[in-house]
N, C-alpha and C. Protein backbone atom coordinates (compact mmCIF):
# COMPACT_ATOMS: atom_id res chain seq x y z
N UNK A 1 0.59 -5.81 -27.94
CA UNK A 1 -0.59 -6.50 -27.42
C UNK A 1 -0.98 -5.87 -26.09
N UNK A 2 -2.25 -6.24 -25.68
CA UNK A 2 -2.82 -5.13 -24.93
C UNK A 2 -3.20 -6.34 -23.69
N UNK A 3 -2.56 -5.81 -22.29
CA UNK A 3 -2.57 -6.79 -21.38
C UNK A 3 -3.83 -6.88 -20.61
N UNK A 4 -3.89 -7.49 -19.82
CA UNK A 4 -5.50 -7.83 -18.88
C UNK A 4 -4.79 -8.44 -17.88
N UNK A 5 -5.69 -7.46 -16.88
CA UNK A 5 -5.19 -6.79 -15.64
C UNK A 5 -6.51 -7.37 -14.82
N UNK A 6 -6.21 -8.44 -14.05
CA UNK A 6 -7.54 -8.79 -13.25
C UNK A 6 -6.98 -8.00 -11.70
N UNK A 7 -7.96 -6.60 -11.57
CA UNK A 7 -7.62 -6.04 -10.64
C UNK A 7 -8.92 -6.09 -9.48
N UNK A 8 -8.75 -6.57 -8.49
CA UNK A 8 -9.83 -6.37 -7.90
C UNK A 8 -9.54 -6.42 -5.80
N UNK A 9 -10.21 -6.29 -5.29
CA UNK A 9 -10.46 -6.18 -3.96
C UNK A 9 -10.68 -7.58 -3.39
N UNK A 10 -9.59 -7.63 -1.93
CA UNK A 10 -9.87 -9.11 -1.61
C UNK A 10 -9.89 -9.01 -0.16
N UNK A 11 -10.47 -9.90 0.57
CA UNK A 11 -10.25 -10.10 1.43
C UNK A 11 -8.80 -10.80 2.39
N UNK A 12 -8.67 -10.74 3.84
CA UNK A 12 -7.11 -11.70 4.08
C UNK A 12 -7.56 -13.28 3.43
N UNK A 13 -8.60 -13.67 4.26
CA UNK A 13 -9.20 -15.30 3.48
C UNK A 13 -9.19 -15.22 2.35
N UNK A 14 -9.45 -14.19 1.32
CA UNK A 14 -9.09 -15.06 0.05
C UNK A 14 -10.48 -14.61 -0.59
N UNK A 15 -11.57 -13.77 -0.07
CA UNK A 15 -12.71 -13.75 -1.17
C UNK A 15 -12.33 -12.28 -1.67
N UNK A 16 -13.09 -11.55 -2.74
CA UNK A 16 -13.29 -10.78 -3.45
C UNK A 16 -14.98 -10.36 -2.86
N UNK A 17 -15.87 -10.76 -2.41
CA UNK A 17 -17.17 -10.32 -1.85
C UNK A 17 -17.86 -11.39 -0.85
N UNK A 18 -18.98 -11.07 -0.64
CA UNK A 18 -19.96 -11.65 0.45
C UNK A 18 -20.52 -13.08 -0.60
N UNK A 19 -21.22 -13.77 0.24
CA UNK A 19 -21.91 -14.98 -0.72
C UNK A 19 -22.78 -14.39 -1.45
N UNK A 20 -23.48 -13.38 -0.49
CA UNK A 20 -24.50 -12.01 -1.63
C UNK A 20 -24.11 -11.37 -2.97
N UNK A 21 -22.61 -11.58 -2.82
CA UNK A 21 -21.83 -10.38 -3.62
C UNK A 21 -21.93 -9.19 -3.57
N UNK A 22 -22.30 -8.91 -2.01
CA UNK A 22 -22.09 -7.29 -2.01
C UNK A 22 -20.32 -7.40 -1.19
N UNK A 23 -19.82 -6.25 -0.88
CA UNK A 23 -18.53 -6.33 -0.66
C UNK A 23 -18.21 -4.84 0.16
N UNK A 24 -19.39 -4.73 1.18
CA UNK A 24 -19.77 -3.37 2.14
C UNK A 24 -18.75 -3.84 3.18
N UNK A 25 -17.90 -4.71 3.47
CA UNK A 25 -17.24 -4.97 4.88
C UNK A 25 -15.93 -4.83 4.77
N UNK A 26 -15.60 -4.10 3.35
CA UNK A 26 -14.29 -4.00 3.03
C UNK A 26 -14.31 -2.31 3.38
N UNK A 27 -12.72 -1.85 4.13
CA UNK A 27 -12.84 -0.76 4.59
C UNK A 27 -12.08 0.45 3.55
N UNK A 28 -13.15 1.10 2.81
CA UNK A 28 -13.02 2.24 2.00
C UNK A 28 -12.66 3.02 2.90
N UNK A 29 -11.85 3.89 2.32
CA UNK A 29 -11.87 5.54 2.39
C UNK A 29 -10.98 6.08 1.47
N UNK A 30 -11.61 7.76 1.96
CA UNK A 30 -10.69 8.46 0.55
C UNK A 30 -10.26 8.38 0.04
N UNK A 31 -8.17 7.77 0.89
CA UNK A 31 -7.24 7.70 0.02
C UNK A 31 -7.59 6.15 -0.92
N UNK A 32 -8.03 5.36 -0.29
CA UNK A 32 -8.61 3.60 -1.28
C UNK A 32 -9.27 4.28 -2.52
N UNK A 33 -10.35 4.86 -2.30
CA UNK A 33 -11.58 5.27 -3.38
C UNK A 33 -10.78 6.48 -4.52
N UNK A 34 -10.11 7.16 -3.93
CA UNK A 34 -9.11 8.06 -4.78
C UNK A 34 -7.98 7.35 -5.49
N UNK A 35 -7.14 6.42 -5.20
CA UNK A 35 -6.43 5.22 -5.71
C UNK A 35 -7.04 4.94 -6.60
N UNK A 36 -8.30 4.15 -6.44
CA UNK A 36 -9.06 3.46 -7.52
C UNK A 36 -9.77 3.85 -8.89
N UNK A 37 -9.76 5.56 -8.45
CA UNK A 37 -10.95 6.09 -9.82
C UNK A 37 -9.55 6.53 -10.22
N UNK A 38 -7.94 6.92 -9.93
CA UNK A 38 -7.02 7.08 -10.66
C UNK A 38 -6.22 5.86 -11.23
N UNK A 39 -6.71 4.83 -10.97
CA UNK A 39 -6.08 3.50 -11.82
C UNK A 39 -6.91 3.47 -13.28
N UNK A 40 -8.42 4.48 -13.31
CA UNK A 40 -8.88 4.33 -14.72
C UNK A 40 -8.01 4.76 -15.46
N UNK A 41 -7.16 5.70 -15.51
CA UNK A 41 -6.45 6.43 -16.81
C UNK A 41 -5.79 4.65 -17.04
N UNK A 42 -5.72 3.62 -16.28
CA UNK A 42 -5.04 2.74 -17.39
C UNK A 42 -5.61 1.67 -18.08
N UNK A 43 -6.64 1.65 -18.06
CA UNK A 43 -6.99 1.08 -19.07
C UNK A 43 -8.65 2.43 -19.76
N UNK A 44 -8.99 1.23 -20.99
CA UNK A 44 -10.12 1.58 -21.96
C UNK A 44 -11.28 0.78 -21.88
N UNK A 45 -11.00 -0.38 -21.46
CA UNK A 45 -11.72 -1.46 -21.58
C UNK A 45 -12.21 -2.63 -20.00
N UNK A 46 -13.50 -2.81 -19.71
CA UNK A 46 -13.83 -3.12 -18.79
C UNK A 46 -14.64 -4.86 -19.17
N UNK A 47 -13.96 -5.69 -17.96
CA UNK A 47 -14.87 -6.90 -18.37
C UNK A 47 -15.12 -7.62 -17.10
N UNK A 48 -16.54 -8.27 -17.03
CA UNK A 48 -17.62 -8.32 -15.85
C UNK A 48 -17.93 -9.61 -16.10
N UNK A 49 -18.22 -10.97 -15.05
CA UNK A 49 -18.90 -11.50 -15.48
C UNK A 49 -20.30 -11.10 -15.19
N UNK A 50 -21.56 -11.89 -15.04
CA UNK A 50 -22.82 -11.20 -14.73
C UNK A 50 -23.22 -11.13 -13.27
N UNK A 51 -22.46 -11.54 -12.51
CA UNK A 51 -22.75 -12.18 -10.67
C UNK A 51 -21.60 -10.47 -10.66
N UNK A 52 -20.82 -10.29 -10.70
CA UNK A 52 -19.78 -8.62 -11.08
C UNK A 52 -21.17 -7.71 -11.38
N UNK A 53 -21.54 -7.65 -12.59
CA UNK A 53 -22.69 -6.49 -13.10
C UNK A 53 -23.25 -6.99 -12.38
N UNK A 54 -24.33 -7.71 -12.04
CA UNK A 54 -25.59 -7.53 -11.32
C UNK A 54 -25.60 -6.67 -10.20
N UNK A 55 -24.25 -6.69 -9.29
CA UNK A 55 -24.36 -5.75 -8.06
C UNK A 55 -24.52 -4.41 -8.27
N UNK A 56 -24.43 -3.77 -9.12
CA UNK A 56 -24.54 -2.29 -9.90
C UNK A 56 -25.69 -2.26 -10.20
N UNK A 57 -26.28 -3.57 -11.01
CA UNK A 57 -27.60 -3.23 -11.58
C UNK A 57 -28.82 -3.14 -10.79
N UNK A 58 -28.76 -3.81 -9.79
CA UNK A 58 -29.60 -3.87 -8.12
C UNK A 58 -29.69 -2.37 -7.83
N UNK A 59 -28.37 -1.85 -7.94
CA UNK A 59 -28.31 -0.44 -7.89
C UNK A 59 -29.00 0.68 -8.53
N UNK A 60 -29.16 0.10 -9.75
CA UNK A 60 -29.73 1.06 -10.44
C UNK A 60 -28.61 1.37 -11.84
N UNK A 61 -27.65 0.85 -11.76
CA UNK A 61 -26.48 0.98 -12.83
C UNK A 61 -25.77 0.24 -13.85
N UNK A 62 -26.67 0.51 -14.70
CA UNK A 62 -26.79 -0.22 -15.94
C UNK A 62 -25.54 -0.53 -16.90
N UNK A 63 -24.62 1.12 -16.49
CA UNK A 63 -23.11 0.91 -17.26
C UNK A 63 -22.35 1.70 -15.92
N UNK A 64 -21.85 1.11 -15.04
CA UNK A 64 -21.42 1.41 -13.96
C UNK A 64 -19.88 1.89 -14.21
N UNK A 65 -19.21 1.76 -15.18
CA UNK A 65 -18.25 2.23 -15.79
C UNK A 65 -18.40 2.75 -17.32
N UNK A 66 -18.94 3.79 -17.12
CA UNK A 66 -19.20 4.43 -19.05
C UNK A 66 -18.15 5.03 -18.98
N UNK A 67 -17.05 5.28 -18.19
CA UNK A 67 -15.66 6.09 -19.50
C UNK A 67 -14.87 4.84 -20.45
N UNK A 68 -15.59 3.61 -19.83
CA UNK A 68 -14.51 2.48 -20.25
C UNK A 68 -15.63 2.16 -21.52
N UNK A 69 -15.01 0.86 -22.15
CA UNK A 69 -15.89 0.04 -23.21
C UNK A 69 -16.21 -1.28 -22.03
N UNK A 70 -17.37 -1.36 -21.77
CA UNK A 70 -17.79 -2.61 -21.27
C UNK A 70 -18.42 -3.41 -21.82
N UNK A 71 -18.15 -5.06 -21.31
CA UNK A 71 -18.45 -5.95 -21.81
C UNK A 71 -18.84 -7.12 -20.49
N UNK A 72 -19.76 -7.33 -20.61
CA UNK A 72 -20.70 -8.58 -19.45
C UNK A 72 -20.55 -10.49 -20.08
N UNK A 73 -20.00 -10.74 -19.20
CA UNK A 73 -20.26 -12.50 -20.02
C UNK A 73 -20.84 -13.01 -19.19
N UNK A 74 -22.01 -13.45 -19.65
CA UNK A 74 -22.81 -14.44 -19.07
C UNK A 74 -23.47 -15.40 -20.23
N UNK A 75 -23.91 -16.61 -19.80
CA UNK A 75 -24.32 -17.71 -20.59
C UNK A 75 -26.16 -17.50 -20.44
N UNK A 76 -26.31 -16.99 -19.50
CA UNK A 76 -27.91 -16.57 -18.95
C UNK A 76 -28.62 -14.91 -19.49
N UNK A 77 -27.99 -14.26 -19.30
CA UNK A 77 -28.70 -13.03 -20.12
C UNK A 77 -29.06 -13.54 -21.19
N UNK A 78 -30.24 -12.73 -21.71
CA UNK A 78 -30.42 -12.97 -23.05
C UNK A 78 -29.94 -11.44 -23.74
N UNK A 79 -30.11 -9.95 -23.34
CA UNK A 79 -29.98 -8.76 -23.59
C UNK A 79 -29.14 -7.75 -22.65
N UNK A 80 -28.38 -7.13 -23.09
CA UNK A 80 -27.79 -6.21 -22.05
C UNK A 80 -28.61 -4.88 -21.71
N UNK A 81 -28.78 -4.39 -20.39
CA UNK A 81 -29.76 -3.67 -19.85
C UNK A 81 -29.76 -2.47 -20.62
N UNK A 82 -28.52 -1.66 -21.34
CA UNK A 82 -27.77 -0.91 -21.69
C UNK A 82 -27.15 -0.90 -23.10
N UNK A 83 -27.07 -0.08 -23.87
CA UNK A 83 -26.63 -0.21 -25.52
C UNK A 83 -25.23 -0.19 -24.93
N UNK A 84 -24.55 0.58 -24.54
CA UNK A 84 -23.25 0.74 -24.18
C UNK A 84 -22.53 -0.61 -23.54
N UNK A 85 -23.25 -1.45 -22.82
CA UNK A 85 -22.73 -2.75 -22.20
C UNK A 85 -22.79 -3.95 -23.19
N UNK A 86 -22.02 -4.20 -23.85
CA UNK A 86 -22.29 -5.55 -24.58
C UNK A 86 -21.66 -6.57 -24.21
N UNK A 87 -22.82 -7.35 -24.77
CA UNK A 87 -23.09 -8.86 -23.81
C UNK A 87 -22.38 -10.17 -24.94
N UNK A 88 -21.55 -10.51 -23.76
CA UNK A 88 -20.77 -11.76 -24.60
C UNK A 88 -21.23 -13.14 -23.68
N UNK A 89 -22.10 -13.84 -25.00
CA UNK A 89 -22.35 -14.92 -24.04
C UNK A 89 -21.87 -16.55 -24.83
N UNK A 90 -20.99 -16.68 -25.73
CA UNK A 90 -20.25 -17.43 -26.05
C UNK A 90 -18.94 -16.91 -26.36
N UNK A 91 -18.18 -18.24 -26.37
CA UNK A 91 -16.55 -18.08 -26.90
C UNK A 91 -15.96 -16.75 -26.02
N UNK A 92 -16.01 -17.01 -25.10
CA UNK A 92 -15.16 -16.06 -23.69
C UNK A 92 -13.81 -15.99 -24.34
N UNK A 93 -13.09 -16.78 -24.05
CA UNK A 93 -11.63 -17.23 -24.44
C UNK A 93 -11.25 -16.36 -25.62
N UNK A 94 -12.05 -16.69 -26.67
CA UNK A 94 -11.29 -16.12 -27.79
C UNK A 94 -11.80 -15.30 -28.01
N UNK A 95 -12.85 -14.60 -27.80
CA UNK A 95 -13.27 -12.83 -27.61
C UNK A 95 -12.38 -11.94 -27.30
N UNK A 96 -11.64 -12.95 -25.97
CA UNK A 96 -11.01 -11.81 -25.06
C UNK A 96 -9.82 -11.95 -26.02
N UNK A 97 -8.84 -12.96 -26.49
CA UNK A 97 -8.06 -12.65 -27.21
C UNK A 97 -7.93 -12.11 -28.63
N UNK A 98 -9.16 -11.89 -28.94
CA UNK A 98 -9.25 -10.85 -29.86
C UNK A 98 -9.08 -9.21 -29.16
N UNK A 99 -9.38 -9.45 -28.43
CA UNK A 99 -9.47 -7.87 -27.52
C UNK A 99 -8.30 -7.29 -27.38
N UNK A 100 -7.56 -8.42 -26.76
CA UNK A 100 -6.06 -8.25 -26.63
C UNK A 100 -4.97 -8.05 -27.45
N UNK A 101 -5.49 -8.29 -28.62
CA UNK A 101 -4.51 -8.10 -30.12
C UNK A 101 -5.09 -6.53 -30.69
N UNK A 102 -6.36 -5.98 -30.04
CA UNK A 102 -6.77 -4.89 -30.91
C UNK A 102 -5.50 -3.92 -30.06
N UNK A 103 -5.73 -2.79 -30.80
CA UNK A 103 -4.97 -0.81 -29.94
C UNK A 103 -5.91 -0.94 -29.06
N UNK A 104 -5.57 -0.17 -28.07
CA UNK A 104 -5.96 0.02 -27.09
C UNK A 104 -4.95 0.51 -25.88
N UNK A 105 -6.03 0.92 -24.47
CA UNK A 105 -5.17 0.60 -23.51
C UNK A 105 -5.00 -0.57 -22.78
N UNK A 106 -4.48 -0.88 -21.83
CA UNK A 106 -4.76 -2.21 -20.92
C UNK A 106 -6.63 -2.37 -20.88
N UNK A 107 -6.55 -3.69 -20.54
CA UNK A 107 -7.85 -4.35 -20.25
C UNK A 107 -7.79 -4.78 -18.68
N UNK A 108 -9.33 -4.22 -18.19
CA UNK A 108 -9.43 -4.21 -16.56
C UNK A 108 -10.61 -5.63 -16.55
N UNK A 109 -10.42 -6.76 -16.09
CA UNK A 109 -10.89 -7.57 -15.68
C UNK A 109 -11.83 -7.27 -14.15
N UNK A 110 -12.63 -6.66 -13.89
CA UNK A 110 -13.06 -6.47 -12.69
C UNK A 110 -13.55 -6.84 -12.22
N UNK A 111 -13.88 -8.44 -12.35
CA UNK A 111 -14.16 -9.21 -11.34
C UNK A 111 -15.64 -10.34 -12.09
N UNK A 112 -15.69 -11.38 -11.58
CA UNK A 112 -16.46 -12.72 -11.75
C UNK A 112 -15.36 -13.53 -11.62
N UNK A 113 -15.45 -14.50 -10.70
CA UNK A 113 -14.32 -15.54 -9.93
C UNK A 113 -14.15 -17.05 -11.50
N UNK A 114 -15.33 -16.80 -11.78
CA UNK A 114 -15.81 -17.83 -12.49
C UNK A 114 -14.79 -17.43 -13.99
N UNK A 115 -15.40 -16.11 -14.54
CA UNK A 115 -14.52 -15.67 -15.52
C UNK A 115 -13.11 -15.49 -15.47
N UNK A 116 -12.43 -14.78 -14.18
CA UNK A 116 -11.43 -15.08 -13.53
C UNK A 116 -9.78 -16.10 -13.87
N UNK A 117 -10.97 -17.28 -13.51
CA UNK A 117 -10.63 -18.47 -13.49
C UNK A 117 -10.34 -19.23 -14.69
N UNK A 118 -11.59 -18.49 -15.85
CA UNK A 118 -11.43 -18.77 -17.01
C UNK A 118 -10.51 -18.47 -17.90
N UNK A 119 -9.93 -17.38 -17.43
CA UNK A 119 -8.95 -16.49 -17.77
C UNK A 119 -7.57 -17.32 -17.70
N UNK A 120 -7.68 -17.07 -16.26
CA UNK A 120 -6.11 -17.67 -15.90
C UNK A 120 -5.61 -19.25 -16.53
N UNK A 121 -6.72 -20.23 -16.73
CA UNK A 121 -6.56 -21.10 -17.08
C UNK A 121 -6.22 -21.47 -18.50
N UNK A 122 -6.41 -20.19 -19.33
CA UNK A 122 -5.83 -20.18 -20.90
C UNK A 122 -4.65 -18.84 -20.76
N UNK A 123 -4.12 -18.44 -19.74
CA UNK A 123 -2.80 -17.77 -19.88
C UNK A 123 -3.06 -16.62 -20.36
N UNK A 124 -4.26 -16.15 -19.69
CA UNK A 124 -4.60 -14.87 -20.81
C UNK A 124 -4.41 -13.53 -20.06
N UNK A 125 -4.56 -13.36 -18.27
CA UNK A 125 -4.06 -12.87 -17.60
C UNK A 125 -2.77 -12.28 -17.45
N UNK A 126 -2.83 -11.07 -17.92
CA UNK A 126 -0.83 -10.91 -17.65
C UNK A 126 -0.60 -10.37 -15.78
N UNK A 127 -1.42 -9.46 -15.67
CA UNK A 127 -1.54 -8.97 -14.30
C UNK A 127 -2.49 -9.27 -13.09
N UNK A 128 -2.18 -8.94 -11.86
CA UNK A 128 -3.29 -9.76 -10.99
C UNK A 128 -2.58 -8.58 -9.73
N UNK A 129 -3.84 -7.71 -9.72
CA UNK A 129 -4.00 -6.23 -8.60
C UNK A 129 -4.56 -7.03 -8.07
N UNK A 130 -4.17 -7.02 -6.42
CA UNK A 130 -4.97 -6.86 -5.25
C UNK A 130 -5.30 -6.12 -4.53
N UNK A 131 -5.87 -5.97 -4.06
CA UNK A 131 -5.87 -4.93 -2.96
C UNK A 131 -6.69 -5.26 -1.28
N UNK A 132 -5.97 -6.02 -0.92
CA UNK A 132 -5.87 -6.71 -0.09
C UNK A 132 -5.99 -5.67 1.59
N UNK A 133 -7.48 -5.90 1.51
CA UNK A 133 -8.29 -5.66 2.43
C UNK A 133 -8.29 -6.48 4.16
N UNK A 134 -7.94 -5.71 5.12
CA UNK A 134 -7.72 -6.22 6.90
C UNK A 134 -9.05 -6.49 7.21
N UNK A 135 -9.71 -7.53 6.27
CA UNK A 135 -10.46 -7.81 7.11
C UNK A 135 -10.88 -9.34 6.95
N UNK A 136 -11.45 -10.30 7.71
CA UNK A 136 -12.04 -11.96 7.01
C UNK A 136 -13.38 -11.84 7.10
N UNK A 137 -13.70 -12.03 6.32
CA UNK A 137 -14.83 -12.23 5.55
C UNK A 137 -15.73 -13.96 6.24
N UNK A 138 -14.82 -14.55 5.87
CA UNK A 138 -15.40 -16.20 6.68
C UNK A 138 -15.84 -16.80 6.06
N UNK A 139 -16.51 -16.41 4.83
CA UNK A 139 -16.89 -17.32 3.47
C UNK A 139 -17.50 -16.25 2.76
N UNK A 140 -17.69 -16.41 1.36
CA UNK A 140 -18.05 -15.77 0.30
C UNK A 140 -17.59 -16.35 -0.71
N UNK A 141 -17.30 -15.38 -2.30
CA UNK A 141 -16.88 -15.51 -3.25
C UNK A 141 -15.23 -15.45 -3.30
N UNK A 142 -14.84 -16.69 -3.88
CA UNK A 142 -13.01 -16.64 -3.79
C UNK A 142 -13.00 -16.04 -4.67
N UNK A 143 -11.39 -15.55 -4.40
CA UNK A 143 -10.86 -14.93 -5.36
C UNK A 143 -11.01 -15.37 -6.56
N UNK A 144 -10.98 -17.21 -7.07
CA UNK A 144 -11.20 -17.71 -8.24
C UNK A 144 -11.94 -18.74 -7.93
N UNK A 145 -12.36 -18.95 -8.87
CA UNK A 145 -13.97 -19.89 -8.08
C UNK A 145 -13.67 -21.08 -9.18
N UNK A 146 -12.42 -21.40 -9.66
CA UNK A 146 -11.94 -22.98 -10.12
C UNK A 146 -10.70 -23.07 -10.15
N UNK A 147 -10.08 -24.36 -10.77
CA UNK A 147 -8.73 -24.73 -9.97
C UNK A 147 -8.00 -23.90 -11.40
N UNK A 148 -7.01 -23.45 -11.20
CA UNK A 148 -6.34 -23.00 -12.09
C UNK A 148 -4.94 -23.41 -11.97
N UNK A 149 -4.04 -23.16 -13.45
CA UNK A 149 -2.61 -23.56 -13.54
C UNK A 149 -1.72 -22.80 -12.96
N UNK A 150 -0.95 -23.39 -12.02
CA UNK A 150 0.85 -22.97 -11.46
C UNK A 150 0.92 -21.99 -12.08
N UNK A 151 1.32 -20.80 -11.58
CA UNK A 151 1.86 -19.37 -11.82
C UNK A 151 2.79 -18.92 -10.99
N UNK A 152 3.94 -18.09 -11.15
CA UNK A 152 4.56 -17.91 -10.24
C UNK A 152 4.58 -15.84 -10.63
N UNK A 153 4.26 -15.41 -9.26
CA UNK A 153 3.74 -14.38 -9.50
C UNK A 153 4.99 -13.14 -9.26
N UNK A 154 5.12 -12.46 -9.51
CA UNK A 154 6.37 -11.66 -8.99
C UNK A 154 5.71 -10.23 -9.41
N UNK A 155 6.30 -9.60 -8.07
CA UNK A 155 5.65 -8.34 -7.15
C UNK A 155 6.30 -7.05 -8.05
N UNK A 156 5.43 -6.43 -8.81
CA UNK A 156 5.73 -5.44 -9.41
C UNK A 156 5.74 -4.07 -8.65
N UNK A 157 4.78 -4.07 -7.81
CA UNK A 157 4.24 -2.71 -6.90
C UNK A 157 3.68 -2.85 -6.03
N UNK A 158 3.73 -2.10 -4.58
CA UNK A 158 2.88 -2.38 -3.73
C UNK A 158 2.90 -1.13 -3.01
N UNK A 159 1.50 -0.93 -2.64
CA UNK A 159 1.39 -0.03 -1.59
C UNK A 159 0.60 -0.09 -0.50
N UNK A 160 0.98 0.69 0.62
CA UNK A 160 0.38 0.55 1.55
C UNK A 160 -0.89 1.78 2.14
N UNK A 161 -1.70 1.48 2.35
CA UNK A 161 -2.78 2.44 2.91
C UNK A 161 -3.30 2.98 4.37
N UNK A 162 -3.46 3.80 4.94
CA UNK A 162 -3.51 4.35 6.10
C UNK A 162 -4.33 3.41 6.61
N UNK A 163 -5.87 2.94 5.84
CA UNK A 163 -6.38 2.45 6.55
C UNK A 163 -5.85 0.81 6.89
N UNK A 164 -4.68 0.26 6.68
CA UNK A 164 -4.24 -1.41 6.58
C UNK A 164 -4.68 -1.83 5.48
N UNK A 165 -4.82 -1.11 4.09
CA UNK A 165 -4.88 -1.77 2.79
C UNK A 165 -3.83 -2.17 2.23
N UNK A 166 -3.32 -3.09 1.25
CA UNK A 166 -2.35 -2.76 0.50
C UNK A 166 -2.89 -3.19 -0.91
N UNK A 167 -2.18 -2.67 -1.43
CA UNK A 167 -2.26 -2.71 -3.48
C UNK A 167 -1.15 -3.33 -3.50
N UNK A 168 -1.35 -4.99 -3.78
CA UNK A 168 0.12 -5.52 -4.57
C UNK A 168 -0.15 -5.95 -6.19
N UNK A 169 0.78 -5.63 -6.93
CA UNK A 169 0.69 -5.54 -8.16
C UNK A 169 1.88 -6.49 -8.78
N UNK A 170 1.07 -7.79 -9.09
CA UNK A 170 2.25 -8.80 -9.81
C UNK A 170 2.31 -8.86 -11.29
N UNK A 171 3.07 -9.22 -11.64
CA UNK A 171 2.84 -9.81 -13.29
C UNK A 171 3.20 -11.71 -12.99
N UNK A 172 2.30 -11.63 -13.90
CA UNK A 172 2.03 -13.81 -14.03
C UNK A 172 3.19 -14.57 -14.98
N UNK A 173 4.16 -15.12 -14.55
CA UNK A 173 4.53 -16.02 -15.08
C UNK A 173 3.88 -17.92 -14.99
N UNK A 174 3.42 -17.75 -16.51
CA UNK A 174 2.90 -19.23 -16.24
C UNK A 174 3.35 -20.39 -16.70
């Protein structure tokens, strides 16, 4: 079975972006941005909720990850901008655990607090990347944007970054 990996960027407080959902106050560089485009070799598969895609699409980036298979959930789209992006806008839950039973590589959860949340709350989460950014934010988007079940997390990997980043890498016992 093929795990799902909610990996994403956080603040010390606890958000993942701005109330905007942009996430410009988190401090990139090289070695961060080089880390990150080499975590693709592990997975195949990319999943967004639509408040996640929209910040790309503002951009101009319709499949902001085309080496992966992406997939957008939202209850509000009616069409995905993109043939390559398909749009799941019922039965979240058991989509994704269909996903998870196909071959594949790992599945990258990359972010919607809402989906997130949805996740963790049916045990569907095996992993949870941070990358835990020196800076507070003061309000924005939490990390999970509903109450979710007792997990006890234990620290698979961690690293540290020149600039005061670190990458901790747990697996979920729930």
């Amino acid at each position: 079975m093929r795990a799902l990996k909610y990996y994403v960027a956080c603040s010390l407080d606890g958000f993942i972006a701005q109330t905007d959902g942009s996430f410009d106050r988190f401090p990139w560089n090289d070695e961060v941005i080089a880390d990150f485009i080499e975590s693709f070799q592990w997975f195949d598969t990319v999943l967004m909720g639509r408040k996640t895609y929209e910040v790309g699409l503002k951009e101009g980036k319709t499949d902001p990850y085309p080496m992966l298979k992406s997939y957008v959930f939202s209850r509000t789209m009616e069409s995905s901008p993109d043939p390559k992006v398909k749009l799941v806008s019922e039965q979240a839950v058991e989509f994704v655990r269909a996903l998870k039973r196909e071959q594949g590589k790992n599945i990258w959860l990359c972010g919607g607090a809402l989906l997130a949340a949805q996740m963790f709350q049916n045990q569907l989460i095996d992993e949870l990347i941070v990358k835990l950014n020196p800076v507070l934010l003061g309000s924005g988007i939490p990390l999970l944007m509903a109450n979710v079940p007792p997990a006890m997390l234990d620290l698979q990997e961690s690293k540290q970054y020149d600039n005061g980043t670190f990458r901790l890498q747990y697996s979920i016992q729930y």
